[in-house]
N, C-alpha and C. Protein backbone atom coordinates (compact mmCIF):
# COMPACT_ATOMS: atom_id res chain seq x y z
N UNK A 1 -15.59 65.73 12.77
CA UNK A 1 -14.54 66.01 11.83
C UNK A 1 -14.21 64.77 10.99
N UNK A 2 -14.23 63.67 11.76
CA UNK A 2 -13.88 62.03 11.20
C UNK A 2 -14.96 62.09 9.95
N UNK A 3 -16.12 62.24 10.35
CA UNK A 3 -17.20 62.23 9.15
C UNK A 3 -17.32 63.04 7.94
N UNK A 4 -16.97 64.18 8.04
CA UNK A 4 -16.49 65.38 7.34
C UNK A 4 -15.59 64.31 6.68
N UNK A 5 -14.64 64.19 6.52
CA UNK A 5 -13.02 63.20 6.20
C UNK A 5 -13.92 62.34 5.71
N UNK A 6 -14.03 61.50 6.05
CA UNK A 6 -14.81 60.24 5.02
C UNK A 6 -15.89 60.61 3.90
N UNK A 7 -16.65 61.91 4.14
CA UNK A 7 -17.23 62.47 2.78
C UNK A 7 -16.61 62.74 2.07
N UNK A 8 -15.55 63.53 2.36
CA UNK A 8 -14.91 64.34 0.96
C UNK A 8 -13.86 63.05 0.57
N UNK A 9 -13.75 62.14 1.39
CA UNK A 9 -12.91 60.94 0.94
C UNK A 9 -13.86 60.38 -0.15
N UNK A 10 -14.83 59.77 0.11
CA UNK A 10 -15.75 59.63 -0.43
C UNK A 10 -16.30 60.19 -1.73
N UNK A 11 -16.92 61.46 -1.36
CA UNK A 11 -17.18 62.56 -3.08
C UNK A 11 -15.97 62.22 -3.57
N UNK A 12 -14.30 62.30 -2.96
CA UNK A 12 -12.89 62.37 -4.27
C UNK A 12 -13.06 61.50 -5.13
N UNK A 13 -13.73 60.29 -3.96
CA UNK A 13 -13.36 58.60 -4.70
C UNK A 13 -14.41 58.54 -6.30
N UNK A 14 -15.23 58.77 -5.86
CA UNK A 14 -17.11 59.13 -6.73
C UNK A 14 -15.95 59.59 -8.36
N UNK A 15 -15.42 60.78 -7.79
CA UNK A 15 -15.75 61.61 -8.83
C UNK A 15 -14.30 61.01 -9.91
N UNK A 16 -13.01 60.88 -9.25
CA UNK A 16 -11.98 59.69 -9.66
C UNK A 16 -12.69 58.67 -11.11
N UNK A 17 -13.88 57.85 -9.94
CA UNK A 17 -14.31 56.95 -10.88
C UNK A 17 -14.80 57.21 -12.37
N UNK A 18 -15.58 58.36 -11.31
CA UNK A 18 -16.60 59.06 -12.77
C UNK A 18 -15.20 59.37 -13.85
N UNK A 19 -14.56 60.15 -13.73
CA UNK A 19 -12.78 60.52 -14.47
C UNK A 19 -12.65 59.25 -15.15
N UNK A 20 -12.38 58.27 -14.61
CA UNK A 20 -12.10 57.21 -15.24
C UNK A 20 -12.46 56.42 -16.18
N UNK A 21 -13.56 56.38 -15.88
CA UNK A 21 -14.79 55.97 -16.78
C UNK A 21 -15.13 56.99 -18.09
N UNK A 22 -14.76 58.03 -18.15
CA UNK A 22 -14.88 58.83 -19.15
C UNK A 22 -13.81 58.75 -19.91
N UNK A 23 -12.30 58.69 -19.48
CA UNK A 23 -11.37 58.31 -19.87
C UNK A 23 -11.36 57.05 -20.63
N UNK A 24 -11.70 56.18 -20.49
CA UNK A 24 -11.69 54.73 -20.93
C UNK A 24 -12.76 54.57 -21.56
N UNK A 25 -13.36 55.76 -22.14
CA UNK A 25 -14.78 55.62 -22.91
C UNK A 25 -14.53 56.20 -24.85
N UNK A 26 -14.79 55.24 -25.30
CA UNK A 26 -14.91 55.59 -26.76
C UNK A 26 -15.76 55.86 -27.55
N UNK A 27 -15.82 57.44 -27.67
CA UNK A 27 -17.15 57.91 -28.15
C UNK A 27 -16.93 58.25 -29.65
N UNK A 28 -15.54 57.93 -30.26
CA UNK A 28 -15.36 57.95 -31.76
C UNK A 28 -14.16 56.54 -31.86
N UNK A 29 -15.35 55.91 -33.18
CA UNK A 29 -14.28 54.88 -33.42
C UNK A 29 -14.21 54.81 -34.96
N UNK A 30 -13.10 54.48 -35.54
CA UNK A 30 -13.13 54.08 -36.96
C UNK A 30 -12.94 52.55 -37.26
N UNK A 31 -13.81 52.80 -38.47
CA UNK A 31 -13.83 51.39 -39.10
C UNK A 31 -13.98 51.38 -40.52
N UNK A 32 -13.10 50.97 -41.03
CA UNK A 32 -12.91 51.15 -42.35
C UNK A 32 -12.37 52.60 -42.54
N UNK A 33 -13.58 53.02 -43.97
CA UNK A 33 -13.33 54.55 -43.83
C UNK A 33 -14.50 55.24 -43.20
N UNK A 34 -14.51 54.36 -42.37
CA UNK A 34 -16.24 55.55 -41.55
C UNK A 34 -15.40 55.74 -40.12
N UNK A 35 -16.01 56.89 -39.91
CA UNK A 35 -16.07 57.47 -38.34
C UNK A 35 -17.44 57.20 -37.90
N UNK A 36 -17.75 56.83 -36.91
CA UNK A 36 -18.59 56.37 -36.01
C UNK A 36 -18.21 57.32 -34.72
N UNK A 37 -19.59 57.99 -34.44
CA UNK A 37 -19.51 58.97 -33.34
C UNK A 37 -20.71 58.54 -32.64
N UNK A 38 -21.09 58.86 -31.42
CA UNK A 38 -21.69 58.25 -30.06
C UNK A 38 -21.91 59.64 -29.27
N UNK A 39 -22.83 60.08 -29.60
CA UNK A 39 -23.25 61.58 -28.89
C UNK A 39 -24.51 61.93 -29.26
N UNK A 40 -25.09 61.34 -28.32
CA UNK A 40 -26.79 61.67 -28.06
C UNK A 40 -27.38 61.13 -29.43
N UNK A 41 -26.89 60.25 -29.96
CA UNK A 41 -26.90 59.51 -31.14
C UNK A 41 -26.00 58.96 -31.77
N UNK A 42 -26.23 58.29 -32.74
CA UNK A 42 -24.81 57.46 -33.58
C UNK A 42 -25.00 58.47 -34.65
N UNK A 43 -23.90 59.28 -35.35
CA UNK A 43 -23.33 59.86 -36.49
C UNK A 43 -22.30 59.02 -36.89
N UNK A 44 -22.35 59.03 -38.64
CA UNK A 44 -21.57 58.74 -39.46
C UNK A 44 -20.85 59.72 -39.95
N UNK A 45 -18.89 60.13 -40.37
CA UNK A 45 -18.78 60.09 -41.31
C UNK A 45 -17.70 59.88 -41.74
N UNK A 46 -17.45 60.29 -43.44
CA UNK A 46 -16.54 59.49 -44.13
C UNK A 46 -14.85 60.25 -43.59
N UNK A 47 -14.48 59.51 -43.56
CA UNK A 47 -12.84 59.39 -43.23
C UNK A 47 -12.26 60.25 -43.81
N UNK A 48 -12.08 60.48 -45.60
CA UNK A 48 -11.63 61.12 -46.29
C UNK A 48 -12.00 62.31 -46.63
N UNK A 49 -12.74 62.34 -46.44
CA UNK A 49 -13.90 63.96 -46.48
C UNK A 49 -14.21 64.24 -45.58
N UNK A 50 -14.48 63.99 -44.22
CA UNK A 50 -15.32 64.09 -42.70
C UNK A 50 -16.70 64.68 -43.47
N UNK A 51 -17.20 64.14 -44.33
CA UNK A 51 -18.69 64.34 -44.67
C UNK A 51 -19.41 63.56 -43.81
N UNK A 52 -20.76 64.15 -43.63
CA UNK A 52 -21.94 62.99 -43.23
C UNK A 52 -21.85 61.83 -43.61
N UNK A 53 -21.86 60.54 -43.24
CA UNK A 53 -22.13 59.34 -44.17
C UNK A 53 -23.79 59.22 -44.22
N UNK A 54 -24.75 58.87 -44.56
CA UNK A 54 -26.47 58.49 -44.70
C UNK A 54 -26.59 57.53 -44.37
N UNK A 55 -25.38 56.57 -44.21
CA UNK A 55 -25.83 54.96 -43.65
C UNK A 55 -26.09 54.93 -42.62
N UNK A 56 -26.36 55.84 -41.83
CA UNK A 56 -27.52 55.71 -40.48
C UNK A 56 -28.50 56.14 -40.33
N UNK A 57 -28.73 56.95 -41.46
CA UNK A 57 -30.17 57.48 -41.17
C UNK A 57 -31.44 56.79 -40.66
N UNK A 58 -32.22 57.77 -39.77
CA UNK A 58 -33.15 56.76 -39.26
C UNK A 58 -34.06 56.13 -40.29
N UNK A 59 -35.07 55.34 -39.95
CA UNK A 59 -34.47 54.30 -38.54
C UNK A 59 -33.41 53.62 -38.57
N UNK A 60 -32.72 53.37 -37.22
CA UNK A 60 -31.84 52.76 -37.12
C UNK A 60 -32.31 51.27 -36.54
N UNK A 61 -32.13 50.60 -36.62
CA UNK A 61 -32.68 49.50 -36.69
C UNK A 61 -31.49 48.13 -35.95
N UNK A 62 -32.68 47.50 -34.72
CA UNK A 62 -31.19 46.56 -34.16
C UNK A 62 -31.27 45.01 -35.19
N UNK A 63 -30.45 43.76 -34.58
CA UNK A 63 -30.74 42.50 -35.37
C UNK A 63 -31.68 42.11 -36.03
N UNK A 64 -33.20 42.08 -34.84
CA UNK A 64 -34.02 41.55 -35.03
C UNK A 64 -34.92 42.85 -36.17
N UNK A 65 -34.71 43.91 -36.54
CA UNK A 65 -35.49 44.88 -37.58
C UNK A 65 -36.38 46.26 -36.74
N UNK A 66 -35.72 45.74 -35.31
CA UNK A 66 -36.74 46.98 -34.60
C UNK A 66 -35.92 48.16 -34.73
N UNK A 67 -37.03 48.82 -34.55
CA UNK A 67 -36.34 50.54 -34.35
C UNK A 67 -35.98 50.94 -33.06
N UNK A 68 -34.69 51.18 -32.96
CA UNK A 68 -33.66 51.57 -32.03
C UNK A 68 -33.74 53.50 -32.15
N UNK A 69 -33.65 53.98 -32.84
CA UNK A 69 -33.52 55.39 -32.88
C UNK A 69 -33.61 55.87 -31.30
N UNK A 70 -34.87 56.03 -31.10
CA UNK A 70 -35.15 56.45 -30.31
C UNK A 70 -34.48 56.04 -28.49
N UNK A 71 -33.75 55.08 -28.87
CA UNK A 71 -32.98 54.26 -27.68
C UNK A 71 -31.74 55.16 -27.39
N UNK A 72 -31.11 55.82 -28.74
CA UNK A 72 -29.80 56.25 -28.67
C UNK A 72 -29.62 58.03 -28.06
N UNK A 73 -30.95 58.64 -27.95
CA UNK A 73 -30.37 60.14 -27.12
C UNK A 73 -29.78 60.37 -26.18
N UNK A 74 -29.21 59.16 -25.39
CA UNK A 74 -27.98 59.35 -24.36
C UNK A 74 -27.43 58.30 -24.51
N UNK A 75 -26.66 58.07 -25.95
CA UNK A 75 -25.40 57.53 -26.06
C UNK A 75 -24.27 58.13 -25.78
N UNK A 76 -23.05 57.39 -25.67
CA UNK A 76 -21.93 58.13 -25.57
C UNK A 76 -20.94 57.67 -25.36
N UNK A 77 -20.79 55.86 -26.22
CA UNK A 77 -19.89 55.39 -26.22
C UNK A 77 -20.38 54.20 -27.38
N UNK A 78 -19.24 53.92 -28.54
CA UNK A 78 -19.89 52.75 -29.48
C UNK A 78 -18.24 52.26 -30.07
N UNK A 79 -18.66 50.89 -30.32
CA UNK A 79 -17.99 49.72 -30.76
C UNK A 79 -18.43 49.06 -31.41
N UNK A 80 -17.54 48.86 -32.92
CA UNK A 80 -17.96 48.33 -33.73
C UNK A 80 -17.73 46.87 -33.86
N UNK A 81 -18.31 45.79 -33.91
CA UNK A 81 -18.27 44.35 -34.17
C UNK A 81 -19.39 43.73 -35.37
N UNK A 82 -18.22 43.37 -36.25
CA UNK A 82 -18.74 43.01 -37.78
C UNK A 82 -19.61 44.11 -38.56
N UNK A 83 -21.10 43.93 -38.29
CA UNK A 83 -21.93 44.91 -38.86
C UNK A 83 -22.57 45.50 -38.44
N UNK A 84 -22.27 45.37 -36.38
CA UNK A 84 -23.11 46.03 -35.84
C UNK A 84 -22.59 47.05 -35.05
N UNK A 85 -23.20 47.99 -34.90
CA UNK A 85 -22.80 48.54 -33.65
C UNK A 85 -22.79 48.55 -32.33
N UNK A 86 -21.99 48.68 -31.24
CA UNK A 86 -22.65 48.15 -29.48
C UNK A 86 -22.59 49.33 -28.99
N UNK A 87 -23.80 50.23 -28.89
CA UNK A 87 -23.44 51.46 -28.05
C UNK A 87 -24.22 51.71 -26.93
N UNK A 88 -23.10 52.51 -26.08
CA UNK A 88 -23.56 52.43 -24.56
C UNK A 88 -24.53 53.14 -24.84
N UNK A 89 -25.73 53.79 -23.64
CA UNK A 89 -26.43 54.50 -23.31
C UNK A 89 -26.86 54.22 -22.02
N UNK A 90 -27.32 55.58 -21.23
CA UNK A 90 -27.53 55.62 -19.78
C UNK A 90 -29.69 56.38 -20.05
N UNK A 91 -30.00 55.20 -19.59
CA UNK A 91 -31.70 55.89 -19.76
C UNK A 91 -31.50 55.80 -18.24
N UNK A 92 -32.89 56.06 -17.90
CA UNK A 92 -33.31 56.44 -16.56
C UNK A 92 -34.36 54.92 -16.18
N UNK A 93 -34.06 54.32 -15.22
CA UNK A 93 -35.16 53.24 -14.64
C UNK A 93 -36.60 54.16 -14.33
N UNK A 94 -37.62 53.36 -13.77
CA UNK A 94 -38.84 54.01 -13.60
C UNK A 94 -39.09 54.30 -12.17
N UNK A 95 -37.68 55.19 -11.50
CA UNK A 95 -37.73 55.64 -10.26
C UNK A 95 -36.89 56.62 -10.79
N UNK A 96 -37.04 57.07 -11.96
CA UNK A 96 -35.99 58.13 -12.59
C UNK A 96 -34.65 58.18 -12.82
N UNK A 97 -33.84 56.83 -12.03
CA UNK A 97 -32.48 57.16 -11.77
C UNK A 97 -31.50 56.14 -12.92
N UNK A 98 -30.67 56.83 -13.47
CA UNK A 98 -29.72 56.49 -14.37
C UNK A 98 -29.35 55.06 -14.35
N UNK A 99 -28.89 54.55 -15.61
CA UNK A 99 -28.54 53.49 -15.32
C UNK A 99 -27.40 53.33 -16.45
N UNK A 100 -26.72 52.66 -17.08
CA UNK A 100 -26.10 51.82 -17.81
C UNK A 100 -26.20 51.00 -18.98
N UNK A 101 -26.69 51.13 -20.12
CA UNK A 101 -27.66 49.80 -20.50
C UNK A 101 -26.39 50.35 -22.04
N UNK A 102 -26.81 48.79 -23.42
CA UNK A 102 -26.39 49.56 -24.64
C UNK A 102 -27.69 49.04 -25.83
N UNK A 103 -27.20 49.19 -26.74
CA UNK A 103 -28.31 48.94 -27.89
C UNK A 103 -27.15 48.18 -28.98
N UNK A 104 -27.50 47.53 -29.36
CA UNK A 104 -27.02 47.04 -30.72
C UNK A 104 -27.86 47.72 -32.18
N UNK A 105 -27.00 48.47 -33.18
CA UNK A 105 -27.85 48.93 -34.13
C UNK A 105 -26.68 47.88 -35.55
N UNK A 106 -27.79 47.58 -36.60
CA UNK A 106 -26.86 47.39 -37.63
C UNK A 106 -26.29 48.12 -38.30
N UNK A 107 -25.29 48.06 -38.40
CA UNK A 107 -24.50 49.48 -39.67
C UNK A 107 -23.85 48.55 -40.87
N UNK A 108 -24.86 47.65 -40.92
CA UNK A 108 -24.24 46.93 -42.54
C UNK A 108 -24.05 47.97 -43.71
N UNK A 109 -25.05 48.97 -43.35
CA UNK A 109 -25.65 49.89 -44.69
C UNK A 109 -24.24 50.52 -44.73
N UNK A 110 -23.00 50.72 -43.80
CA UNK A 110 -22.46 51.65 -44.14
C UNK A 110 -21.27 50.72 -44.49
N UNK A 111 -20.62 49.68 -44.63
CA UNK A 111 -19.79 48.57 -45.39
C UNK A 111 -20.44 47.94 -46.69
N UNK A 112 -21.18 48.50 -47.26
CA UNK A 112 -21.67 48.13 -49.04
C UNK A 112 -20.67 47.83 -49.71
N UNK A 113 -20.42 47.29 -50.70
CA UNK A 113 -18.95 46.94 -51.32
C UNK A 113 -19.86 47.32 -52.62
N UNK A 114 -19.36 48.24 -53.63
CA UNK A 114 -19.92 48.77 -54.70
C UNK A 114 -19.35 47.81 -55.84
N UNK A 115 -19.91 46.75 -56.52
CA UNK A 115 -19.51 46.29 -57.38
C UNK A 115 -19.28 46.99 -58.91
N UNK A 116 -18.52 46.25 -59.52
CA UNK A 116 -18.51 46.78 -61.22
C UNK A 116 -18.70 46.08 -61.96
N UNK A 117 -19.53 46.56 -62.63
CA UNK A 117 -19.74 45.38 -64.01
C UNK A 117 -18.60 44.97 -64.34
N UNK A 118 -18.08 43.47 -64.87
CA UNK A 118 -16.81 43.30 -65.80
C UNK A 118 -17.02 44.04 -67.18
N UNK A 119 -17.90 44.33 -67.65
CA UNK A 119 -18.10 44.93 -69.31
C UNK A 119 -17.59 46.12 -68.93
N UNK A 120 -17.51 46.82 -67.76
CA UNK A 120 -17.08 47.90 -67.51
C UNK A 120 -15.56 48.06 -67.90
N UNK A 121 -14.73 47.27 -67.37
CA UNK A 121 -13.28 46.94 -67.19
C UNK A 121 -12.45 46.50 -68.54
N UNK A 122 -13.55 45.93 -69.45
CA UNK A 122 -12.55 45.34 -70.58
C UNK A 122 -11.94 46.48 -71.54
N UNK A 123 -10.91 45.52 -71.27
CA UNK A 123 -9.97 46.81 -72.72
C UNK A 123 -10.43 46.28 -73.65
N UNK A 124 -10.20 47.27 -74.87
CA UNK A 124 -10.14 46.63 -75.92
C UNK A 124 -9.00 47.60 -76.80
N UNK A 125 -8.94 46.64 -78.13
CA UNK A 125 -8.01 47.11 -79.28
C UNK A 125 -8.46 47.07 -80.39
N UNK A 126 -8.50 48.18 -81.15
CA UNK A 126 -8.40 48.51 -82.53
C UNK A 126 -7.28 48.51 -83.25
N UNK A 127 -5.94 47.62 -83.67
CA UNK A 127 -5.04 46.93 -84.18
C UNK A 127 -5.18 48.05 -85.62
N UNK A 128 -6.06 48.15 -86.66
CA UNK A 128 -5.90 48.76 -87.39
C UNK A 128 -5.75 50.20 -87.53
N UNK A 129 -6.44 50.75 -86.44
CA UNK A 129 -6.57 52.15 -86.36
C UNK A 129 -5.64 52.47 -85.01
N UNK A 130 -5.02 51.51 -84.68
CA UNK A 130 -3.87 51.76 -83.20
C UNK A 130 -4.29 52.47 -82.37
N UNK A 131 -5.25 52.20 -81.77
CA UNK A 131 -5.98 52.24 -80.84
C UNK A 131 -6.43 51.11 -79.52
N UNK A 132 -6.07 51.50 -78.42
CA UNK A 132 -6.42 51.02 -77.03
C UNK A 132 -6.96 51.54 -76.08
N UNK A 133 -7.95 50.91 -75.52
CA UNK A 133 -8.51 51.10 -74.24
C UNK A 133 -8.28 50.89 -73.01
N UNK A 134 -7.75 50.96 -72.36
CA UNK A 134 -8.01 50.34 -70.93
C UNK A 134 -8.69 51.23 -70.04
N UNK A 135 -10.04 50.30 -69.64
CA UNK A 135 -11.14 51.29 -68.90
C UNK A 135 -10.71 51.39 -67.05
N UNK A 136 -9.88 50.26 -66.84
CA UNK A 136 -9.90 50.13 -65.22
C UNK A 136 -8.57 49.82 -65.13
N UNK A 137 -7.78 51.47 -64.91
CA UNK A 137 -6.43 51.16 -64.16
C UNK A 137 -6.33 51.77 -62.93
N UNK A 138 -5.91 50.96 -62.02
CA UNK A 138 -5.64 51.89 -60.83
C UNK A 138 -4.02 52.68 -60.54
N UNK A 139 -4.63 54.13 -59.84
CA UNK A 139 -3.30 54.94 -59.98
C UNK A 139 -3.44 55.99 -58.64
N UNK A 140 -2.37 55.27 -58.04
CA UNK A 140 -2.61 56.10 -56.66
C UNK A 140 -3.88 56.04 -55.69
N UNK A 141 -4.63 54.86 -55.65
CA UNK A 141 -6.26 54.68 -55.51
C UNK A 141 -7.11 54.82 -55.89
N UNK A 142 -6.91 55.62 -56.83
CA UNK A 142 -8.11 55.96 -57.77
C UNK A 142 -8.13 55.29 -59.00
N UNK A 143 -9.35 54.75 -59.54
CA UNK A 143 -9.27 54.58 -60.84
C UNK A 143 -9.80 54.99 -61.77
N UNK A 144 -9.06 55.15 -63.15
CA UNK A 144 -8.93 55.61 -64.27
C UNK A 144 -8.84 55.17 -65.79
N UNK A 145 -9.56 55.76 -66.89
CA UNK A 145 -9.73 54.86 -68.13
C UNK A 145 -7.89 55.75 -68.72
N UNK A 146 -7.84 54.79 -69.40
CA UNK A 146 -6.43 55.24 -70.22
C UNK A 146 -6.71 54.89 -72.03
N UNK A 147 -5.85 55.47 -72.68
CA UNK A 147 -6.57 55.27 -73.88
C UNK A 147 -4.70 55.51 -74.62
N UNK A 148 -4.67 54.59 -75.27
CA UNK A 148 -3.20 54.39 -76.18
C UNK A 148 -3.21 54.81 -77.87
N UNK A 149 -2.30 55.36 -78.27
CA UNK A 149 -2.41 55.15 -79.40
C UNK A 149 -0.67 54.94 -80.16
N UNK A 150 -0.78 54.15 -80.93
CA UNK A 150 0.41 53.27 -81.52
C UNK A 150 1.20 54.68 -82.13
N UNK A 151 2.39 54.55 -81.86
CA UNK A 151 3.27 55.82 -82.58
C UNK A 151 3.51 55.51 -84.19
N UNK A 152 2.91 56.16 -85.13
CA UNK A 152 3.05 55.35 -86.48
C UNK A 152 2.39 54.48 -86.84
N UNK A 153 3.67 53.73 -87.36
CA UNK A 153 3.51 51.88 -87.83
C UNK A 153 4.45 51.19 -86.85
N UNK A 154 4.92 51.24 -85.72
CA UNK A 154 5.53 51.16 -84.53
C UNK A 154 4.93 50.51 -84.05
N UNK A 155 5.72 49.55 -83.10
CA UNK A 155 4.75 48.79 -82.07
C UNK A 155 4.66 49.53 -80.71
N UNK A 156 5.33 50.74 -80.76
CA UNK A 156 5.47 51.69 -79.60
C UNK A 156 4.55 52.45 -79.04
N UNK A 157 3.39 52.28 -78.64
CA UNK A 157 2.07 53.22 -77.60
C UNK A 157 2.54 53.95 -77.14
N UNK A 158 2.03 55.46 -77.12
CA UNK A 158 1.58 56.78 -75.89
C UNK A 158 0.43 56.56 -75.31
N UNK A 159 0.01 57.06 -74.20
CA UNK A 159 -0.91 57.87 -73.59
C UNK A 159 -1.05 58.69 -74.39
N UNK A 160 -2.66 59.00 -74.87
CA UNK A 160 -2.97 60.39 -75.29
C UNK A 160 -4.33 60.73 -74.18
N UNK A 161 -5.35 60.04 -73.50
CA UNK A 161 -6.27 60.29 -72.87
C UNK A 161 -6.04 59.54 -71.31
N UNK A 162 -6.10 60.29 -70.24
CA UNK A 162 -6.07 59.75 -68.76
C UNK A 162 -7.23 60.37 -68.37
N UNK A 163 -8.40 59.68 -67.90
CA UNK A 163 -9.39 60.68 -67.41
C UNK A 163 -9.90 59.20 -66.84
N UNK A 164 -11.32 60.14 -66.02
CA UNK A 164 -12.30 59.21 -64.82
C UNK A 164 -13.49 58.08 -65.61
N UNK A 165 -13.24 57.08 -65.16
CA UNK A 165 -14.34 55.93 -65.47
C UNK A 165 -15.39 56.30 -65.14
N UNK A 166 -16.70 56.56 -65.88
CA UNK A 166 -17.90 56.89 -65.50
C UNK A 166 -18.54 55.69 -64.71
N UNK A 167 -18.10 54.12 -64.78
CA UNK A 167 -18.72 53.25 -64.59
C UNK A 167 -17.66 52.85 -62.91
N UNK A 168 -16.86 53.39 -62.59
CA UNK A 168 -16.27 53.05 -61.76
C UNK A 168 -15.83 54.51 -60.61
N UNK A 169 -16.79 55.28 -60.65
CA UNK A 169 -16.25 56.63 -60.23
C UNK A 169 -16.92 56.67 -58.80
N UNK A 170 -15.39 57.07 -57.33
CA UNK A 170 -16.04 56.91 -56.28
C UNK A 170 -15.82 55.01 -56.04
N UNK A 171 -15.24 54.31 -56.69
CA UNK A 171 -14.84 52.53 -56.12
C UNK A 171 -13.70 53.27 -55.63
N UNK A 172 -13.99 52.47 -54.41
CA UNK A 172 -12.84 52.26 -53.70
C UNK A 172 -12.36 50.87 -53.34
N UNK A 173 -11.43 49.87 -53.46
CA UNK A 173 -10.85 48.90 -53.23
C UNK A 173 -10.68 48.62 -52.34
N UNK A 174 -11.48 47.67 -51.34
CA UNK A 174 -11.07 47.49 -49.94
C UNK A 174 -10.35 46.30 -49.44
N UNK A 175 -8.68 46.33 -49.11
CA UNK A 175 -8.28 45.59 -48.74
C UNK A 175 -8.35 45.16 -47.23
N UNK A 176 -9.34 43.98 -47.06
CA UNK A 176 -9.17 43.11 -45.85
C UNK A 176 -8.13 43.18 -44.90
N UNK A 177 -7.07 42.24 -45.51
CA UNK A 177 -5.52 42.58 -45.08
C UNK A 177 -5.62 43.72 -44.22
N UNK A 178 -5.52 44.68 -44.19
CA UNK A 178 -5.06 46.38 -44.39
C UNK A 178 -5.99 46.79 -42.75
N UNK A 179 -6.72 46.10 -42.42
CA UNK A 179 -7.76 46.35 -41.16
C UNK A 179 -7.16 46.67 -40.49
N UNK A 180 -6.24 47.56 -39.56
CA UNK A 180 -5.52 46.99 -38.27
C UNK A 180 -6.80 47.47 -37.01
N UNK A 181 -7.28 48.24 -37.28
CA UNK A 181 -8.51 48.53 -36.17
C UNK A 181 -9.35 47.15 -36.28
N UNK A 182 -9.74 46.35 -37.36
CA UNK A 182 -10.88 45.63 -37.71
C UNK A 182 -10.35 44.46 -36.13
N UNK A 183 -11.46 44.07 -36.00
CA UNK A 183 -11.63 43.05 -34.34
C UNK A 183 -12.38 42.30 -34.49
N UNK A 184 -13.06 41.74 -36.12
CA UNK A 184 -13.86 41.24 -35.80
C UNK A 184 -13.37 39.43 -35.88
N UNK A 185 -12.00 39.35 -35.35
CA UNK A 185 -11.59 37.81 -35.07
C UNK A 185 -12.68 37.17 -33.96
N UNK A 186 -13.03 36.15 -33.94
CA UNK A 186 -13.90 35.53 -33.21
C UNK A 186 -12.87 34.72 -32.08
């Protein structure tokens, strides 16, 4: 009976752990505006849309340029540090039995910072014909060309055109500052 009692003491304790360990496991993390998911692979996607992101598509690739892909079909836990990713995975040793291990993949591809031309941004003025440009205002996060025109012989401007920058459409402004998830203090 004593032995009986110490198994099922035993299996409770096992399975507790196992609980625990799943609990304290992060199989979605954000960073920036990406979601990072950890399920039998790394998936991307975007925050604001929950679209696919493509910045993982295979290969996925660790520091050194190797291909990882194939490392990640029993992931199921990832953390992001700077540009890489650290995700768990459990393969099997060569006596079949599970183990523990992770992979590092880069996900630089998915922190690109989309630059803009400055020729993009400049206003300009037509003084004689009272006319203004401004190609890059931001409004509510988004940005937008605006276009003025002088009331009269007035020095007084309207808005007559608010519409989307072809050269800036889809920037998003990423303030540093603003990280509170970001960890990558050394």
């Amino acid at each position: 009976m004593k032995s009986l009692k110490n198994k099922l003491c035993l299996t409770a304790a096992i399975v507790l752990l196992c609980m625990m360990s799943t609990a304290l496991a992060e199989s979605v993390i954000i960073k920036r505006d990406r979601i990072f998911i950890a399920d039998r692979g790394l998936v991307v996607k975007n925050l604001g849309t929950g679209q696919i992101n493509q910045c993982t598509a295979p290969p996925l690739l660790d520091p050194a340029g190797h291909d990882v892909t194939h490392l990640l079909h029993t992931a199921t836990d990832v953390v992001i540090k700077h540009d890489y990713a650290v995700v768990t995975v459990h393969p099997q040793d060569s006596n079949g039995n599970p183990f523990v291990d992770t992979v590092t993949v880069d996900v630089s591809n998915c922190f690109e910072v989309k630059t803009v031309n400055v020729d993009a941004c400049i206003s300009t003025v037509d003084i004689q014909q009272g006319l203004m440009i401004i190609p890059c205002v931001e409004i509510n996060g988004s940005y937008v060309t605006v276009h003025m025109a002088r009331r009269g012989k007035s020095e007084n401007w309207e808005v007559t055109f608010l519409g989307d920058n072809i050269h800036i459409n889809n920037y998003k402004h990423h303030h540093h500052d603003d990280d509170d998830d970001d960890d990558d203090d050394d």
